[in-house]
Protein backbone atom coordinates (compact mmCIF):
# COMPACT_ATOMS: atom_id res chain seq x y z
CA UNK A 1 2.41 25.70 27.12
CA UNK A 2 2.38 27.83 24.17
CA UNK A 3 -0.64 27.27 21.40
CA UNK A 4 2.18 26.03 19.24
CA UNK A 5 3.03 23.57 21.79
CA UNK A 6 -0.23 22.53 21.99
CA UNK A 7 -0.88 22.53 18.52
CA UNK A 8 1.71 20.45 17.83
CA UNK A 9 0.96 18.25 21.44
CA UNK A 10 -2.44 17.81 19.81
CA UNK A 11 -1.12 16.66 16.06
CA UNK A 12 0.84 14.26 17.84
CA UNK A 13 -1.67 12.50 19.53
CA UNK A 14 -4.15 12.29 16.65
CA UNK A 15 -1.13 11.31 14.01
CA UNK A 16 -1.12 7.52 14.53
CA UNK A 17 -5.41 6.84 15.05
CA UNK A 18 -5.11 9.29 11.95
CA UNK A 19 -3.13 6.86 9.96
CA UNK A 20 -5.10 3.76 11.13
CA UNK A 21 -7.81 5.33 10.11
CA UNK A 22 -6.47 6.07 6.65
CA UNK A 23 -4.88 2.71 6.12
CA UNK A 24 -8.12 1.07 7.01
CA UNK A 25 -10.07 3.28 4.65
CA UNK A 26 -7.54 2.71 1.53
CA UNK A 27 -7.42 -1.04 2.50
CA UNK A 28 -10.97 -1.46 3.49
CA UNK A 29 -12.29 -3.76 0.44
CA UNK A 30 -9.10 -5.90 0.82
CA UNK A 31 -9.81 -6.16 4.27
CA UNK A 32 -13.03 -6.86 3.99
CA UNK A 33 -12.82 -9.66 1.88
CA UNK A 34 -10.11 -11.29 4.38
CA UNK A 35 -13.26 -11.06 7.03
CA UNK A 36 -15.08 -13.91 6.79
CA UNK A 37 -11.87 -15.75 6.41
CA UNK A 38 -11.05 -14.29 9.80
CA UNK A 39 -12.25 -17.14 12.60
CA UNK A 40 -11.71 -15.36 15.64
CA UNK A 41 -9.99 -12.46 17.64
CA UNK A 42 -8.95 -12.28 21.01
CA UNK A 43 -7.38 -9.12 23.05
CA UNK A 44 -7.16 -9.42 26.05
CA UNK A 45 -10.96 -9.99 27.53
CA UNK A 46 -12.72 -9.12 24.01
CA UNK A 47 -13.34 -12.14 22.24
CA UNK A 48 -15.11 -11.88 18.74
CA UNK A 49 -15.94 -15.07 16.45
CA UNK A 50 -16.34 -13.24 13.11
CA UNK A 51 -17.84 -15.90 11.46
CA UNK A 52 -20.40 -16.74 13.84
CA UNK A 53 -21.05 -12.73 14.30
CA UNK A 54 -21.55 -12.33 10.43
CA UNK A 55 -23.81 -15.55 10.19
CA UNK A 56 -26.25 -13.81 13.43
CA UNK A 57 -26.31 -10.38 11.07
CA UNK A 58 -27.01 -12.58 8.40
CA UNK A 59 -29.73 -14.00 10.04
CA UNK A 60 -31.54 -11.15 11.32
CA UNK A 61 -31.02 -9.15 7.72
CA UNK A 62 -32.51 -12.13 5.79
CA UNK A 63 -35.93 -11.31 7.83
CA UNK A 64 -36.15 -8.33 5.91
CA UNK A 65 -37.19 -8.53 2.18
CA UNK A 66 -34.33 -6.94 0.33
CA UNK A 67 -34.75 -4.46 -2.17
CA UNK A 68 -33.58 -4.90 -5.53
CA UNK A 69 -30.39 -2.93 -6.19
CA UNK A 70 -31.80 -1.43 -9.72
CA UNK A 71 -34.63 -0.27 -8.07
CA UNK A 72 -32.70 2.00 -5.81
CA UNK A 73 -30.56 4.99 -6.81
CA UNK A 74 -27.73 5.61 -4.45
CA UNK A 75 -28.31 9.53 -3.78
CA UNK A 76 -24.84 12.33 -4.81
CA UNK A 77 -23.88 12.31 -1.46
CA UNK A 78 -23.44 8.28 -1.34
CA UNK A 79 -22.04 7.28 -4.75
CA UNK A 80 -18.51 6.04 -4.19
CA UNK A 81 -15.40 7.84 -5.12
CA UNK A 82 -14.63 6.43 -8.76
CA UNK A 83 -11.51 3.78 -8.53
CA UNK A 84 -8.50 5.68 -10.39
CA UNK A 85 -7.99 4.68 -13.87
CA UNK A 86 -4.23 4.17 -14.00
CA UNK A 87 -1.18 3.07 -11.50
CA UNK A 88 -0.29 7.16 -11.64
CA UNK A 89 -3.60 7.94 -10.36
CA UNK A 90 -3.86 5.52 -7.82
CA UNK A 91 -0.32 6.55 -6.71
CA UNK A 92 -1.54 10.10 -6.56
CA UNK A 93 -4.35 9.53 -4.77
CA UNK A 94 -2.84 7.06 -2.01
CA UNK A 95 0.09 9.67 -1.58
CA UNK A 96 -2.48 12.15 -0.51
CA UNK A 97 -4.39 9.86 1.65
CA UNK A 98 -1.61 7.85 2.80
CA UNK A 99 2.17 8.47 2.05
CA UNK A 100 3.52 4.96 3.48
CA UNK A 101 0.56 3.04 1.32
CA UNK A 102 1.83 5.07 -1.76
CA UNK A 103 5.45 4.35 -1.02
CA UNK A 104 4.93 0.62 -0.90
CA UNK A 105 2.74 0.95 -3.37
CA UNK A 106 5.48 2.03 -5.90
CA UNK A 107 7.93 -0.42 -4.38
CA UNK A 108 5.59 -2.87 -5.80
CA UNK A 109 6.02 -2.02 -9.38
CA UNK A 110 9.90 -2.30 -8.42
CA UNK A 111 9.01 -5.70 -7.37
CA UNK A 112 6.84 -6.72 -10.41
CA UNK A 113 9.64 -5.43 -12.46
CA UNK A 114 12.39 -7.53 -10.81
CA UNK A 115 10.46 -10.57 -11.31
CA UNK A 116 10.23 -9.44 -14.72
CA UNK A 117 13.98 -8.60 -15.14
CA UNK A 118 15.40 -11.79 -14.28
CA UNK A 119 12.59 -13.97 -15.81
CA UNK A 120 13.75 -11.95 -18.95
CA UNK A 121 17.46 -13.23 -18.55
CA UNK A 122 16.41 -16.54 -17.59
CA UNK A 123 17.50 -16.21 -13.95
CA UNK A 124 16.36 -17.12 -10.93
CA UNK A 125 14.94 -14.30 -8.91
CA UNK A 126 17.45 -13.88 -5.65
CA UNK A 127 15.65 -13.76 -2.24
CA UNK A 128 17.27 -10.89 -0.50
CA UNK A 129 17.90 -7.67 -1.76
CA UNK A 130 21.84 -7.85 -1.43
CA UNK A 131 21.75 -10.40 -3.72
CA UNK A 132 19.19 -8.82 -6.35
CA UNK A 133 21.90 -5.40 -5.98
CA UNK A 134 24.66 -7.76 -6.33
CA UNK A 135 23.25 -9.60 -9.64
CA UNK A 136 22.50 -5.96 -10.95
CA UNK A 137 26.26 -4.75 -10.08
CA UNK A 138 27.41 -7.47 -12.37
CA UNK A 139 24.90 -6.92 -15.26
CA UNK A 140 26.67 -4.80 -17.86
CA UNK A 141 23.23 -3.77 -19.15
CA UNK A 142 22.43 -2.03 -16.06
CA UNK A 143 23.70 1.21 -15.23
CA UNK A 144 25.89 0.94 -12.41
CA UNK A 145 25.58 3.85 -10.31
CA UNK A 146 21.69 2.95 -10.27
CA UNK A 147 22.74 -0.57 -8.06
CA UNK A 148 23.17 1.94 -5.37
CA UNK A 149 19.81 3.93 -5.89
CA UNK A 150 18.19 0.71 -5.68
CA UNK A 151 19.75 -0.14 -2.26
CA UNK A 152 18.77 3.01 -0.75
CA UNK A 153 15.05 2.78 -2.16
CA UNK A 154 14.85 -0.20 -0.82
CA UNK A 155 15.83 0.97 2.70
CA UNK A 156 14.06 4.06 2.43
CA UNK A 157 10.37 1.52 1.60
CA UNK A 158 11.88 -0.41 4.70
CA UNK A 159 11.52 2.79 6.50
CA UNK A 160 8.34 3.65 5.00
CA UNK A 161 6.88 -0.18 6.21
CA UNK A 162 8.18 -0.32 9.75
CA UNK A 163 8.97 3.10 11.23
CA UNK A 164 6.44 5.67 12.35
CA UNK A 165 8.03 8.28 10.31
CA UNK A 166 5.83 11.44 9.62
CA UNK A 167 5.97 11.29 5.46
CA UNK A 168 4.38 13.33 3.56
CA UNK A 169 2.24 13.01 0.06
CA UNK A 170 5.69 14.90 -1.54
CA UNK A 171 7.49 12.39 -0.27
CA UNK A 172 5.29 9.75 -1.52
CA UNK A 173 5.50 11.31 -4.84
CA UNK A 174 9.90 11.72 -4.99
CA UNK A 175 9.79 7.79 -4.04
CA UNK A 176 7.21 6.75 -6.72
CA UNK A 177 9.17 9.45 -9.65
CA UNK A 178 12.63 7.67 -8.50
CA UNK A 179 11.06 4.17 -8.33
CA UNK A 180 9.31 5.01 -12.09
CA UNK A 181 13.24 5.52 -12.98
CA UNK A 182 14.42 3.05 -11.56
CA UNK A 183 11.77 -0.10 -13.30
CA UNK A 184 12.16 1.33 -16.58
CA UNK A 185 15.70 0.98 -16.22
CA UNK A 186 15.39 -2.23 -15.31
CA UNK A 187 12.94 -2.98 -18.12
CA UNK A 188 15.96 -1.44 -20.22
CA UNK A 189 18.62 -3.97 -19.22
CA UNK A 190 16.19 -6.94 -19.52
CA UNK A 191 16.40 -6.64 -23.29
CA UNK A 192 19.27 -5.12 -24.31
């Protein structure tokens, strides 16, 4: 085995803990409020009651007089990350840490602006996406060529959500561009 081979044998390996790692860290305050609303988990012979775990950490924690928060000054090397300012930034930074998370991410905004689209004409939002592309092929207002984009963005976030696809942050950031395009052309043919 070359060190390219092994290199590459070694990427490998790490690339999915990698992105569980990442995922968890982008989603960690989202999962951490679904916590204590998590009862139990069971795999296999590990069997964890979260609820009763958090109320014994509780417990033991509450023996200890707690320090009041203005009092203490969280040190450089602890302050958090500040939360990004705008959907760009957010996008930008996700991409980087997490190209599928940015990618649905965008999809998202495609989402929001659906709803938005067909609340505008007074329409019932379809379920599936063949029928959303099929309402939009028949809306003068929208430009038709862009019925197909929307098919294949969809497939391509499809992608992005189920396959184990290496994707980069460049990647992320051509999805969210074309996604960007294709809202505010949606936004467009809601009010002609």
């Amino acid at each position: 085995m070359d060190l390219l081979a092994f290199i590459a044998a070694v990427v490998a390996s790490l690339a999915w803990p990698l992105t569980v790692f990442i995922t968890l860290f982008v989603l960690r305050k989202q999962l951490l409020e679904l916590i204590p609303g998590i009862r139990r988990l069971k795999y296999k012979d590990l069997e964890v009651d979260f609820g009763k775990e958090l109320q014994r950490i509780e417990a033991v924690m509450d023996t200890v007089e707690e320090t009041p928060k203005a009092k203490v000054a969280l040190p450089a090397e602890v302050q958090p990350e500040p939360l990004p300012k705008t959907q760009g930034e957010l996008l930008e930074r996700l991409a980087e840490l997490s190209p599928n998370a940015a990618i649905l991410e965008s999809w998202r905004n495609v989402e929001r602006t659906l709803d938005f689209y067909f609340k505008s004409r007074g329409v019932e939002r379809p379920s599936s996406g063949q029928a959303i592309a099929g309402h939009l092929d028949y809306d003068p207002n929208f430009p038709p060529q862009l019925v197909s984009a929307y098919q294949e963005l969809r497939l391509l976030r499809n992608r992005a959500a189920h396959d184990r696809e290496d994707l980069t942050a460049e990647h992320a950031r051509e999805f969210s561009a074309l996604a960007d395009r294709l809202t505010y052309a949606l936004i467009e043919a809601a009010h002609p």
